[in-house]
C-alpha atoms as a PDB file:
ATOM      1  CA  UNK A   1     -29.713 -34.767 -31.078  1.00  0.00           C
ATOM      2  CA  UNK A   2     -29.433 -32.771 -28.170  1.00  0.00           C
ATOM      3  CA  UNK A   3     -28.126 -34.185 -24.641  1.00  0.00           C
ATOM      4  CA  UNK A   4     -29.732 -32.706 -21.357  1.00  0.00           C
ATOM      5  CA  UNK A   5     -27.377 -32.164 -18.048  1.00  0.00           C
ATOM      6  CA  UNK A   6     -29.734 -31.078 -14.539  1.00  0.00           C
ATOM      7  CA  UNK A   7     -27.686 -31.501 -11.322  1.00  0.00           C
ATOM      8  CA  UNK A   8     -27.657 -29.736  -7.999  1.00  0.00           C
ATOM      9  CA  UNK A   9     -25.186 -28.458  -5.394  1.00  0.00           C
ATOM     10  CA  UNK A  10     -25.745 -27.358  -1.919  1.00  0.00           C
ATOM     11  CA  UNK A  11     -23.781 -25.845   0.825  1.00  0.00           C
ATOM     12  CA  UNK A  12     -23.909 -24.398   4.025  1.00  0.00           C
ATOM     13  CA  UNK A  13     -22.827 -20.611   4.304  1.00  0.00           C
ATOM     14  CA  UNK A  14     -22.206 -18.929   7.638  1.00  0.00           C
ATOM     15  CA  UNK A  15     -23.849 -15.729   6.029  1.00  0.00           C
ATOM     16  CA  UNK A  16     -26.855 -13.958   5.506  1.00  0.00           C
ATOM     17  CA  UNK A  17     -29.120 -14.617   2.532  1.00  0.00           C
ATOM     18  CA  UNK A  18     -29.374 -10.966   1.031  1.00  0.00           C
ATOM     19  CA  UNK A  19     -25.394 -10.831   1.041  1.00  0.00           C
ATOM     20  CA  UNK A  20     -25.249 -13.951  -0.544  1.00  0.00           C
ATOM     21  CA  UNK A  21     -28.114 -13.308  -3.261  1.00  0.00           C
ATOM     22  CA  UNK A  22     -26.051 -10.063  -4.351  1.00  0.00           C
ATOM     23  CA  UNK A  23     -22.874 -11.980  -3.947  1.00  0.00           C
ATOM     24  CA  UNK A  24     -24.215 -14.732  -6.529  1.00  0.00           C
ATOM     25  CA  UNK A  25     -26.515 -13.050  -9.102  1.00  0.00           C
ATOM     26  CA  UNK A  26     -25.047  -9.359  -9.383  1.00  0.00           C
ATOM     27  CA  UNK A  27     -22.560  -9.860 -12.156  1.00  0.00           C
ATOM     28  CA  UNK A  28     -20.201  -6.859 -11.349  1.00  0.00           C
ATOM     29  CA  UNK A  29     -19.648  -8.575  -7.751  1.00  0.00           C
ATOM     30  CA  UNK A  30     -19.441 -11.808  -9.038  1.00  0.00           C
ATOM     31  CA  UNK A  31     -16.909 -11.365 -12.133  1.00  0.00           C
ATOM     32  CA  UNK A  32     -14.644 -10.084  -8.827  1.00  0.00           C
ATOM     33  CA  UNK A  33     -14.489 -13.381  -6.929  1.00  0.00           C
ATOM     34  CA  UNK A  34     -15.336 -16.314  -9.442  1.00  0.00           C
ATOM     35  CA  UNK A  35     -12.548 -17.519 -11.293  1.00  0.00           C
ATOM     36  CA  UNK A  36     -15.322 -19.044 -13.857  1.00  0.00           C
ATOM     37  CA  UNK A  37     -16.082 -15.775 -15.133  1.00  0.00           C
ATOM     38  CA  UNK A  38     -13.399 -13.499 -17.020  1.00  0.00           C
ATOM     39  CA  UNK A  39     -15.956 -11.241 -17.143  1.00  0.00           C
ATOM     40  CA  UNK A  40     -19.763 -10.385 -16.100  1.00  0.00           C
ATOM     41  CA  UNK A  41     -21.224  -7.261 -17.630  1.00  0.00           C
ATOM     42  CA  UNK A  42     -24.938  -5.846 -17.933  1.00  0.00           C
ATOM     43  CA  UNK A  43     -26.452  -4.858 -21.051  1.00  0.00           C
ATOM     44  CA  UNK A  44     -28.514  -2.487 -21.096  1.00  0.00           C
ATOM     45  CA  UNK A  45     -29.964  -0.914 -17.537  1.00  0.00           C
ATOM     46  CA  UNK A  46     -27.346  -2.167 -14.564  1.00  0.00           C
ATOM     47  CA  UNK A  47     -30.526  -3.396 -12.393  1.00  0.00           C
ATOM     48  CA  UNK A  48     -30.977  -6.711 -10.905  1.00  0.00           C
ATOM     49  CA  UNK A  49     -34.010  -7.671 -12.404  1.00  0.00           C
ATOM     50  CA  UNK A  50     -36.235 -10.154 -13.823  1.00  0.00           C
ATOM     51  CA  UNK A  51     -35.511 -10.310 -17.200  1.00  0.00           C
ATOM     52  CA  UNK A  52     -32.674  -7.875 -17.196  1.00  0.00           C
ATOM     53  CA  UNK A  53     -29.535  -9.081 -19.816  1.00  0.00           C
ATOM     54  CA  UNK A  54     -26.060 -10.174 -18.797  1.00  0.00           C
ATOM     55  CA  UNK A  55     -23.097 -10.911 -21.025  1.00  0.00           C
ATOM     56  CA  UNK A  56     -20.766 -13.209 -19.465  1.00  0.00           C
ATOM     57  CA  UNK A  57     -17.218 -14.124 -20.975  1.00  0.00           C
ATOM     58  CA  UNK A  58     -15.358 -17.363 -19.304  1.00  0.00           C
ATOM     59  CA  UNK A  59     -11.962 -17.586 -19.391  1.00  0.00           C
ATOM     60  CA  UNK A  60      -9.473 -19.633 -21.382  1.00  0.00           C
ATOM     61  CA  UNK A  61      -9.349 -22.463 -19.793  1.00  0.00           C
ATOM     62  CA  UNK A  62     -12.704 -22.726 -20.227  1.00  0.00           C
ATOM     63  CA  UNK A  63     -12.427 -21.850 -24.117  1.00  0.00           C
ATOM     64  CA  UNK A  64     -13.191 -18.327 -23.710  1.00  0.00           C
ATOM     65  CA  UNK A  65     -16.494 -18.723 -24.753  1.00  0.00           C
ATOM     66  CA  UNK A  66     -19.113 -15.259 -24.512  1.00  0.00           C
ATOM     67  CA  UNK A  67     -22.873 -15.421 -24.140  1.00  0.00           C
ATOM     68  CA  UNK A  68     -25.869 -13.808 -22.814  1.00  0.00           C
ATOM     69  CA  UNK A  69     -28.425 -14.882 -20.253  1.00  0.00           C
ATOM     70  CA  UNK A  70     -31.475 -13.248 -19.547  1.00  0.00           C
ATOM     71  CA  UNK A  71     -32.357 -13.464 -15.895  1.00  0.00           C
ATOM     72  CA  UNK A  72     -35.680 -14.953 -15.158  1.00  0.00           C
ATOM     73  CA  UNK A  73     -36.986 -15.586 -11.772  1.00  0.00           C
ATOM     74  CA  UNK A  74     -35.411 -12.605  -9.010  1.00  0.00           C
ATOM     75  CA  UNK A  75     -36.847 -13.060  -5.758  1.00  0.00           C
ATOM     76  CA  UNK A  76     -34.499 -11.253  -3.255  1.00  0.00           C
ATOM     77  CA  UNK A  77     -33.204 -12.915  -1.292  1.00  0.00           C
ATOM     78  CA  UNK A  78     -34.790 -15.644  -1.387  1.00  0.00           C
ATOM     79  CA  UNK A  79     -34.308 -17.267  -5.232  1.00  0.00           C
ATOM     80  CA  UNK A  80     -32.672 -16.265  -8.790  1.00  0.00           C
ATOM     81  CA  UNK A  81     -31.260 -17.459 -11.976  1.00  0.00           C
ATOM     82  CA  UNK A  82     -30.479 -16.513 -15.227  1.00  0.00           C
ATOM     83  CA  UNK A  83     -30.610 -18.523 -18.741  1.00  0.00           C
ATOM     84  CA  UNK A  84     -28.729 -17.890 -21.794  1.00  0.00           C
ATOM     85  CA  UNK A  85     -30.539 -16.398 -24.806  1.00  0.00           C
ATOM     86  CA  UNK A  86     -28.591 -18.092 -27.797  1.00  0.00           C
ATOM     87  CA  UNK A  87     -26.551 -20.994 -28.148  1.00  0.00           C
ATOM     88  CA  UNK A  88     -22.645 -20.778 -27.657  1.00  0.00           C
ATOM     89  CA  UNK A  89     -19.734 -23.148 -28.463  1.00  0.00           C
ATOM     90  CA  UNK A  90     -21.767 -26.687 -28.062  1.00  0.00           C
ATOM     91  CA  UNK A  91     -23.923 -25.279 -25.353  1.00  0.00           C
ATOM     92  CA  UNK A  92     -27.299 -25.013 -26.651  1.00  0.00           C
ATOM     93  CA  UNK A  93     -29.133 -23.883 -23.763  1.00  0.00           C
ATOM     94  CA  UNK A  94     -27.694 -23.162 -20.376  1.00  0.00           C
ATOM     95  CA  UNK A  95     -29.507 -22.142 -17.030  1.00  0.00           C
ATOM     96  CA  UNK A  96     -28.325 -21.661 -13.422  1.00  0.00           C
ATOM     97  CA  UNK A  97     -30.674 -21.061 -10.507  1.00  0.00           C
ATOM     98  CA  UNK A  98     -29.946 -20.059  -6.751  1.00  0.00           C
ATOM     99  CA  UNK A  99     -31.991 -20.787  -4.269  1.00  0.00           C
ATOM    100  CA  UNK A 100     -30.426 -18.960  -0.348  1.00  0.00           C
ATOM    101  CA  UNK A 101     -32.567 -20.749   2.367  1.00  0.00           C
ATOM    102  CA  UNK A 102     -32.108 -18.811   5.813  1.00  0.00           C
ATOM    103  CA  UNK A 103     -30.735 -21.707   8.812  1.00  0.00           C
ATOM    104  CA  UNK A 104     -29.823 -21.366  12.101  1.00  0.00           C
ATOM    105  CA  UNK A 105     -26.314 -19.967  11.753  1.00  0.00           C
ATOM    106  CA  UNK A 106     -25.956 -19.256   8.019  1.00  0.00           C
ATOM    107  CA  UNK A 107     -27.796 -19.934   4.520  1.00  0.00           C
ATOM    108  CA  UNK A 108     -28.240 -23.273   2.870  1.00  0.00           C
ATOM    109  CA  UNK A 109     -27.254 -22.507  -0.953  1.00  0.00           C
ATOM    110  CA  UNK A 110     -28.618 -24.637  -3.687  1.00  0.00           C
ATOM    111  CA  UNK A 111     -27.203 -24.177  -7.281  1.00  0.00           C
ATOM    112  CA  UNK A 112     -29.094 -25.931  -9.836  1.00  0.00           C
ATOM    113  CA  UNK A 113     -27.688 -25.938 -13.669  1.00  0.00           C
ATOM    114  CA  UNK A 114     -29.098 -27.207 -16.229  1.00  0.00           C
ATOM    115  CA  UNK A 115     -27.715 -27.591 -19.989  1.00  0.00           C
ATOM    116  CA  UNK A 116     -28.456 -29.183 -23.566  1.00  0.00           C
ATOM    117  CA  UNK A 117     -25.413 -30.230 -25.092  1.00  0.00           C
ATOM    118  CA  UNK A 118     -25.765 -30.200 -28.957  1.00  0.00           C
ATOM    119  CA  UNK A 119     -24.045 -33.312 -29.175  1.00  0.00           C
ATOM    120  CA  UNK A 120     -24.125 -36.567 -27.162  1.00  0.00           C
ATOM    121  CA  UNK A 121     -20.107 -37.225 -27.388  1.00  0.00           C
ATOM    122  CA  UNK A 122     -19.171 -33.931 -25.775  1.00  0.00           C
ATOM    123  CA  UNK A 123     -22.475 -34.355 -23.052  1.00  0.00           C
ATOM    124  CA  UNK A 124     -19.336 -36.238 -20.878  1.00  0.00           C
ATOM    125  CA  UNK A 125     -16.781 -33.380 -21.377  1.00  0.00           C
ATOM    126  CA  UNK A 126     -19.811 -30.472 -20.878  1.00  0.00           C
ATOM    127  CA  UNK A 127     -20.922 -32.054 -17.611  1.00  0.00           C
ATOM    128  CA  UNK A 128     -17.811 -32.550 -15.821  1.00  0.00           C
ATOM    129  CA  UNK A 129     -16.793 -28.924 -17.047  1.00  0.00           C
ATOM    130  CA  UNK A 130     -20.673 -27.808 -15.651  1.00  0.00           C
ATOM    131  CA  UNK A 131     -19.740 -29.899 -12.450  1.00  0.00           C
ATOM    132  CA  UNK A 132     -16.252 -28.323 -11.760  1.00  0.00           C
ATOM    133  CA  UNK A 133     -17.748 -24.530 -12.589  1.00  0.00           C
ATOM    134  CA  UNK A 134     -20.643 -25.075  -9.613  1.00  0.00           C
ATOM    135  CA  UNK A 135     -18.529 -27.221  -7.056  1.00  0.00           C
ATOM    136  CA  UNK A 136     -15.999 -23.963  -7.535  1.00  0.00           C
ATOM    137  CA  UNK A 137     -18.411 -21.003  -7.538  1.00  0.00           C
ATOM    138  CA  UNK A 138     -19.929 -22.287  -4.104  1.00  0.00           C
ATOM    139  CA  UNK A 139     -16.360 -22.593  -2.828  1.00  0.00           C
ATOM    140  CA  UNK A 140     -15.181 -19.823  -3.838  1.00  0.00           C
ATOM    141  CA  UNK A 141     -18.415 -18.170  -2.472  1.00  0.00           C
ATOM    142  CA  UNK A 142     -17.727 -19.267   0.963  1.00  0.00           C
ATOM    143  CA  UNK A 143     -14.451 -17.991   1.010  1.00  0.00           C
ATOM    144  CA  UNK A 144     -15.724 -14.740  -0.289  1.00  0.00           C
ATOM    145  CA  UNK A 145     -17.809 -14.656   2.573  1.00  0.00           C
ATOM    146  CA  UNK A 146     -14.656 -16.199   5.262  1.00  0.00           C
ATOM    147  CA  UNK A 147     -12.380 -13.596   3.539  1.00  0.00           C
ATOM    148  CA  UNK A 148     -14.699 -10.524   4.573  1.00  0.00           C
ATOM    149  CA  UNK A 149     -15.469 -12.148   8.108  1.00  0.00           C
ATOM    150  CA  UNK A 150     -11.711 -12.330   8.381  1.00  0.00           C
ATOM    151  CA  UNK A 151     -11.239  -8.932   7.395  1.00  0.00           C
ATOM    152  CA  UNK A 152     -13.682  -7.402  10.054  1.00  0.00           C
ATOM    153  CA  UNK A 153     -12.457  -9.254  12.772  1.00  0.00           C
ATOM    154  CA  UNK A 154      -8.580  -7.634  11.461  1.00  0.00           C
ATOM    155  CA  UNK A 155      -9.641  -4.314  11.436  1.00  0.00           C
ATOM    156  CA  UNK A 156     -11.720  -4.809  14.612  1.00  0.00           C
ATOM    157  CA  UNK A 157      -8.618  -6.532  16.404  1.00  0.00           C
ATOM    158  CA  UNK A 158      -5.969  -3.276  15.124  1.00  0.00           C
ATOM    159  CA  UNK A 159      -8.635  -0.955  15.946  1.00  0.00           C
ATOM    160  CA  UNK A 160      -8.669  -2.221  19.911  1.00  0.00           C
ATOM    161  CA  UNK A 161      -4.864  -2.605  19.438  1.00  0.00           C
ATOM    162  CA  UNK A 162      -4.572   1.380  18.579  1.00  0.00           C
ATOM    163  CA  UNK A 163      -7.062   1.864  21.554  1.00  0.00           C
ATOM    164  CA  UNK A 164      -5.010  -0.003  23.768  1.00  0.00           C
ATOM    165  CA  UNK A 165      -1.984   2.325  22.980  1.00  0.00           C
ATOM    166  CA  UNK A 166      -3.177   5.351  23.045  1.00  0.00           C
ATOM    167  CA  UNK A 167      -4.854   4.508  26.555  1.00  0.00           C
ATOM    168  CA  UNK A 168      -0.716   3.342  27.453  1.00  0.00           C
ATOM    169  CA  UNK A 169       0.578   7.013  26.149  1.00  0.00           C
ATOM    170  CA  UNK A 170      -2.093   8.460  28.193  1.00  0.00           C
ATOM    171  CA  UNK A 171      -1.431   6.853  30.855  1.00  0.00           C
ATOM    172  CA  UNK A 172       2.792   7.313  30.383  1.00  0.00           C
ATOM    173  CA  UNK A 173       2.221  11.492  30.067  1.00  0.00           C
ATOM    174  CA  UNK A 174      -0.265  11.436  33.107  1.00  0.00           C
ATOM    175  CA  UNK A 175       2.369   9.599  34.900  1.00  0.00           C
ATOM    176  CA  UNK A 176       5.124  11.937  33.610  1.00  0.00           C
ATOM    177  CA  UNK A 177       2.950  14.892  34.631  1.00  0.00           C
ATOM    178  CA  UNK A 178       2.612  14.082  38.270  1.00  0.00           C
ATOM    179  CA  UNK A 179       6.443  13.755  38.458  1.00  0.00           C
END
């Protein structure tokens, strides 16, 4: 008898929706930044489409389990998800959708999994693991996001550093010049 887990997460993202949409769904950017996924690979065409293929691979902690989703609904960059195609380890059917609503001042992200367990003893185990993977993928989204903010602003602050200097040298051999 099969055990159904649905639960939502939401967060607010000081980014724009089309960064976060490829951020979330395209699986070569996202086996880079979340730790949930040793790795995220197409199969087939490498297009972010509905019903292109995806084989995913989570890492050991999370019993290395592989399968393959199918995505579904793409609606850049708006809405997307993906659902696996065969069971895996007691997962029998596993589906994740995004949905980036544009605010004032960022993106309101909603990640909505949903999961039948194969077996009601491990439906406890399976939905705190489910739980931990979302609250951590929207975390570690965010600071995706903070980490290339914070690198801008670096290279934007050296940048007007070098300026600075090179305006001081300047100004030292104009001064050396008049002399």
């Amino acid at each position: 008898m099969s055990e159904p887990i649905t639960f939502k997460d939401t967060i607010v993202i000081r980014s724009r929706p089309d960064t976060l949409f490829r951020l979330a769904l395209d699986p070569k950017r996202r086996e880079k930044w979340d730790p949930n996924y040793a790795q995220a690979r197409y199969v087939g065409e490498e297009k972010l489409t509905s019903g292109a293929v995806v084989r995913f691979k989570l890492p050991r902690r999370l019993l290395g389990l592989s399968f393959t989703a199918r995505y579904g609904q793409v609606q850049g960059p708006t809405r997307g998800g993906w659902e696996s195609v065969q069971p895996f380890g007691p997962v029998e059917k596993l589906t994740q959708g995004w949905i980036f609503k544009p605010i004032p001042g960022g993106t309101e992200v909603t990640l909505s999994t949903n999961a039948r367990v194969r077996y009601r003893w491990l439906a406890k185990p399976v939905e705190r693991i489910l739980r931990q993977m979302s609250a951590s993928a929207l975390l570690e989204l965010q600071r995706q996001v903070d980490k290339q903010g914070a690198q801008l602003m670096e290279d934007t602050a050296r940048e007007y550093q070098q300026k600075q200097r090179d305006a001081e040298k300047a100004a030292k051999q104009a001064g050396k010049k008049k002399k």
